[in-house]
C-alpha atoms as a PDB file:
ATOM      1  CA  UNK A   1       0.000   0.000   0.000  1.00  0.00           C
ATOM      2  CA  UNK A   2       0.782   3.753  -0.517  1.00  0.00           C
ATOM      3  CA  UNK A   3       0.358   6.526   1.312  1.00  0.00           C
ATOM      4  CA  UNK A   4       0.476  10.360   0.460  1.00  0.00           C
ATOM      5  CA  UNK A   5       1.704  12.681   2.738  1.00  0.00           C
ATOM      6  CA  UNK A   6       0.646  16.157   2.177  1.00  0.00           C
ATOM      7  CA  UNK A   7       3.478  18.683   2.469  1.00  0.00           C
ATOM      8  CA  UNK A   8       1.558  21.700   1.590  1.00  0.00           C
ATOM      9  CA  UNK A   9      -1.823  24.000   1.666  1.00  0.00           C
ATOM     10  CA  UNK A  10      -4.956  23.653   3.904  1.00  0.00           C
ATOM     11  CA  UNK A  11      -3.983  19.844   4.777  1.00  0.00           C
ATOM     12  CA  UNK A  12      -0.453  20.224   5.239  1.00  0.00           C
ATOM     13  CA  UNK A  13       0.847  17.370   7.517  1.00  0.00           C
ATOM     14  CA  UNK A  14      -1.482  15.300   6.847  1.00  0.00           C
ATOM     15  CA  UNK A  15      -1.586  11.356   5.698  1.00  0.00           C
ATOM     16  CA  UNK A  16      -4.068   9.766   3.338  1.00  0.00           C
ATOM     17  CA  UNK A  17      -3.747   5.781   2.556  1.00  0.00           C
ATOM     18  CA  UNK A  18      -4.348   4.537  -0.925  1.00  0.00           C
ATOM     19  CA  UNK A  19      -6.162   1.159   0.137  1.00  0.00           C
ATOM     20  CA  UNK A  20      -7.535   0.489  -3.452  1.00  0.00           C
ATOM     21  CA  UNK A  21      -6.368   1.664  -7.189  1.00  0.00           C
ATOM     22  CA  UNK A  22      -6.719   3.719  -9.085  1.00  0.00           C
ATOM     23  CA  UNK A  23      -6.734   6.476  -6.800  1.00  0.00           C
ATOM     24  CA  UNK A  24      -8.552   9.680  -8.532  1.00  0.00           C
ATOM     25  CA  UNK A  25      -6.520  12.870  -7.043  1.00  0.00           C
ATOM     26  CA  UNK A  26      -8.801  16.259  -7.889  1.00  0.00           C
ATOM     27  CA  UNK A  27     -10.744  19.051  -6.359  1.00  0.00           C
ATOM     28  CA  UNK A  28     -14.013  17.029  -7.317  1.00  0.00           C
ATOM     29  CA  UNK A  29     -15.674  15.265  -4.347  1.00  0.00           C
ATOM     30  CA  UNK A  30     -16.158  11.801  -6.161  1.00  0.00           C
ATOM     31  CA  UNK A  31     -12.140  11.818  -6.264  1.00  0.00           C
ATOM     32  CA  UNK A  32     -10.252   9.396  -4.476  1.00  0.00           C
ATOM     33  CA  UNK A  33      -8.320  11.686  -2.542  1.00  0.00           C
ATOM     34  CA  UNK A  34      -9.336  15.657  -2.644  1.00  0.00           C
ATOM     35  CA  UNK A  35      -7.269  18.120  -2.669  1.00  0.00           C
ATOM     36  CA  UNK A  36      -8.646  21.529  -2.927  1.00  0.00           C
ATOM     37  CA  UNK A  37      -5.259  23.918  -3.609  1.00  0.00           C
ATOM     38  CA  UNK A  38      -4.750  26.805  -6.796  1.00  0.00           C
ATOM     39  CA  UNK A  39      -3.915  24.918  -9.659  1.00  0.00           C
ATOM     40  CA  UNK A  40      -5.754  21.824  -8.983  1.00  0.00           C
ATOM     41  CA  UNK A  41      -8.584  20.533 -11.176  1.00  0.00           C
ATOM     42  CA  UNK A  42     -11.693  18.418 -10.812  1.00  0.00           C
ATOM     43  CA  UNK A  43      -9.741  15.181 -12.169  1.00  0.00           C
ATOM     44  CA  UNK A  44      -6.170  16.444 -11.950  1.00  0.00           C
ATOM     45  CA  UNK A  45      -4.351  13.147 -12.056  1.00  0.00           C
ATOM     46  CA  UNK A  46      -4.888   9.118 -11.852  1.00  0.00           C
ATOM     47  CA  UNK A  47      -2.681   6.792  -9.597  1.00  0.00           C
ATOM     48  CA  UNK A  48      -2.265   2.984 -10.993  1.00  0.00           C
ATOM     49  CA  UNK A  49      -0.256  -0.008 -11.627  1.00  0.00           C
ATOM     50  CA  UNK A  50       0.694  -0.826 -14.988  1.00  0.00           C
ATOM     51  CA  UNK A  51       1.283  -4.086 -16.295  1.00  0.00           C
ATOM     52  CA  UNK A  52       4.716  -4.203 -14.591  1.00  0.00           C
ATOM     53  CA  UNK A  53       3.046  -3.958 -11.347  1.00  0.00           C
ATOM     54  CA  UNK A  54       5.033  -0.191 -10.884  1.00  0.00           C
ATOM     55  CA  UNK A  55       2.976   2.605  -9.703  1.00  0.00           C
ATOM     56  CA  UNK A  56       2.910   5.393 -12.174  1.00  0.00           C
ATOM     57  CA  UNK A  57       0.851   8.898 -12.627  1.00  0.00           C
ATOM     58  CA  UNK A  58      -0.886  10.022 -15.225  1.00  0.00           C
ATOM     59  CA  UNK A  59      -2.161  13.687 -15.515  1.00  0.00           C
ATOM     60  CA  UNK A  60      -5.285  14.460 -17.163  1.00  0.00           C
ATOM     61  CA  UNK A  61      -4.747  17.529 -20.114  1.00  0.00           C
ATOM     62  CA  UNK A  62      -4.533  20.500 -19.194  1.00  0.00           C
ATOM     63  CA  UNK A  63      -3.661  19.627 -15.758  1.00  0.00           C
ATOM     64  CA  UNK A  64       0.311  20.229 -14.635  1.00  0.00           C
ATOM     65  CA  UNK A  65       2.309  18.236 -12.353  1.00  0.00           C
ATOM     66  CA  UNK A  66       5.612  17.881 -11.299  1.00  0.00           C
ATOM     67  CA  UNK A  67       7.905  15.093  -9.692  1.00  0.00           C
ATOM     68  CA  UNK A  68      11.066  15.469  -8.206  1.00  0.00           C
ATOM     69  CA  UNK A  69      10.732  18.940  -9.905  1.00  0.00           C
ATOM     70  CA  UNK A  70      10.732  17.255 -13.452  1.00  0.00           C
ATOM     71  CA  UNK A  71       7.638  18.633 -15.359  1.00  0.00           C
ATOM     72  CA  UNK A  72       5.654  15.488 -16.353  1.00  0.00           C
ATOM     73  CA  UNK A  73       2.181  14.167 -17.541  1.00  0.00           C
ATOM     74  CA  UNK A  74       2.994  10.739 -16.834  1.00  0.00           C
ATOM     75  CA  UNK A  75       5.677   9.347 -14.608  1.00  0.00           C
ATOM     76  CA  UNK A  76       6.462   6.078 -12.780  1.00  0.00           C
ATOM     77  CA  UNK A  77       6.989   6.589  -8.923  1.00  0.00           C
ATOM     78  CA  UNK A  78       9.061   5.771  -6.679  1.00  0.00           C
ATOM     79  CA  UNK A  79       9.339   5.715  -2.688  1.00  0.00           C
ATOM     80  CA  UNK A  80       9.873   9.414  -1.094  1.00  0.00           C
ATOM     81  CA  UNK A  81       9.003  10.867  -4.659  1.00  0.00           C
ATOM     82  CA  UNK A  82       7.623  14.368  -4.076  1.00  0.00           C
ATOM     83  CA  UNK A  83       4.830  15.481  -6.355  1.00  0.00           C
ATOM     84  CA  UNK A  84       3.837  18.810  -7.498  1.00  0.00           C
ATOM     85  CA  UNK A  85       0.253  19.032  -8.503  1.00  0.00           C
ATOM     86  CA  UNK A  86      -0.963  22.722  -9.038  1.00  0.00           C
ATOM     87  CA  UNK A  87      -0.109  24.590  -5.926  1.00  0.00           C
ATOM     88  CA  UNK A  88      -0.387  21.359  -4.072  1.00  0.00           C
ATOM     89  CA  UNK A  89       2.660  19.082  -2.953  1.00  0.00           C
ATOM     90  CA  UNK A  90       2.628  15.543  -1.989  1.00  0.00           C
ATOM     91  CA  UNK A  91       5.206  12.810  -0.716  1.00  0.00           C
ATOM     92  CA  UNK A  92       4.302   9.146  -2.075  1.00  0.00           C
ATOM     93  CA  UNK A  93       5.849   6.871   0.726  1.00  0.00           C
ATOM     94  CA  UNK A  94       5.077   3.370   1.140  1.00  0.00           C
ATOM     95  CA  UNK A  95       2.789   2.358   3.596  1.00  0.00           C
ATOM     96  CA  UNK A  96       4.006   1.158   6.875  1.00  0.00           C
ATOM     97  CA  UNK A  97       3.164  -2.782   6.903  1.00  0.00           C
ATOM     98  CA  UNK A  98       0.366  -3.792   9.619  1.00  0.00           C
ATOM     99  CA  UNK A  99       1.166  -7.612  10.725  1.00  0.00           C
ATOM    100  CA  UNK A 100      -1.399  -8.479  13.766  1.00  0.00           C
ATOM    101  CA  UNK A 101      -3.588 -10.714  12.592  1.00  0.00           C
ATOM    102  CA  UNK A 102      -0.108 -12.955  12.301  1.00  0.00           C
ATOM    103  CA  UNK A 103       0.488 -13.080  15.653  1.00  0.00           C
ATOM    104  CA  UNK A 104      -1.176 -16.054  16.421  1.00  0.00           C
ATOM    105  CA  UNK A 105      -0.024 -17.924  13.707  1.00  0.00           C
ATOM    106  CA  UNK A 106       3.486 -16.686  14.970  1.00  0.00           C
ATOM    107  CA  UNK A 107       2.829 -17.532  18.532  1.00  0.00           C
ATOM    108  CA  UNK A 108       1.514 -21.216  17.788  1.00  0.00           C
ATOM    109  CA  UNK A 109       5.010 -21.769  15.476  1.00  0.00           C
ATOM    110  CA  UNK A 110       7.117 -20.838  18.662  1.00  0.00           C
ATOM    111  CA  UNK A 111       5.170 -23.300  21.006  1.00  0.00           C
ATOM    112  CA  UNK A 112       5.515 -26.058  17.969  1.00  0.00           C
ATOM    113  CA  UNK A 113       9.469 -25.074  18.265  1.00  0.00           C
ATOM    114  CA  UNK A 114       9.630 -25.297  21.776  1.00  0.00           C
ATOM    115  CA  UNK A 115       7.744 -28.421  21.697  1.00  0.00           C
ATOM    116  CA  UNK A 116      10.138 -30.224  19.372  1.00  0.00           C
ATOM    117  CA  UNK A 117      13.036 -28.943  22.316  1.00  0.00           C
ATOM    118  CA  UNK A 118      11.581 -30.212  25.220  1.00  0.00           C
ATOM    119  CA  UNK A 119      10.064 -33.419  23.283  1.00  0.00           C
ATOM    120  CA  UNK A 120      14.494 -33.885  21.945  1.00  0.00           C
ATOM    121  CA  UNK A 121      15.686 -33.283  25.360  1.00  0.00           C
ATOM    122  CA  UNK A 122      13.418 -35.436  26.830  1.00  0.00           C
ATOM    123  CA  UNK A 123      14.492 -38.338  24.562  1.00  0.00           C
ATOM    124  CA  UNK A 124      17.886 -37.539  24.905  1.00  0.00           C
ATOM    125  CA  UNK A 125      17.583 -37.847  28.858  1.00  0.00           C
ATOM    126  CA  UNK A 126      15.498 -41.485  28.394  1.00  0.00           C
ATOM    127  CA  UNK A 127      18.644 -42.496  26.219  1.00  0.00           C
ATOM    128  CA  UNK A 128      21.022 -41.952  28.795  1.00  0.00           C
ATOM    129  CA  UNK A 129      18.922 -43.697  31.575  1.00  0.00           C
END
């Protein structure tokens, strides 16, 4: 997962999670994430996976954008890339990884580990009786 990190205007410092793509990024309220900044349009830009499973951008006409400060209408990102849309700047980052509902699974492998130890030493003790 993604998440966008918005580094400037109204929501500045604020995080917003990409759970499902695309992700629609405009001023419109049926887009995905809204960002309502100078420069920003209804349908400003589209965030998907292309058929190399990379993320990329692709900014609708006559929209501008920017990444890395490299004018662009479609760009693949990467991790910390910082995006210029309008007036508006984001900071793509990967999403930090949520693991809980492993924990059980994780705490029923150590018991099967310890297990096996206590079953080995307690044939190794028989053997030596």
């Amino acid at each position: 997962m993604f998440q966008f990190e918005l580094l400037s205007g109204k929501q500045a410092g604020g995080f917003w999670l990409a759970r499902r793509f695309p992700v629609r990024l405009g001023r419109s309220p049926a887009s995905d994430l809204r960002v309502e900044e100078p420069g920003v349009y209804d349908d400003h830009a589209t965030f998907e996976f292309d058929d190399q499973r990379r993320l990329q951008m692709r900014v609708q006409e006559p929209a501008l954008a920017a990444v890395n400060g490299q004018p662009t209408q479609r760009a693949h990102l990467r991790n910390g890339d910082r995006l210029t849309l309008g007036s508006a700047t984001l900071r793509l980052w990967l999403a930090p990884v949520r693991q809980s509902h492993l924990r059980l699974g994780e705490a029923l492998l150590w018991a099967l580990w310890i297990g096996v130890a206590l079953v080995q030493l307690l044939l190794l003790r028989w053997l030596w009786n």
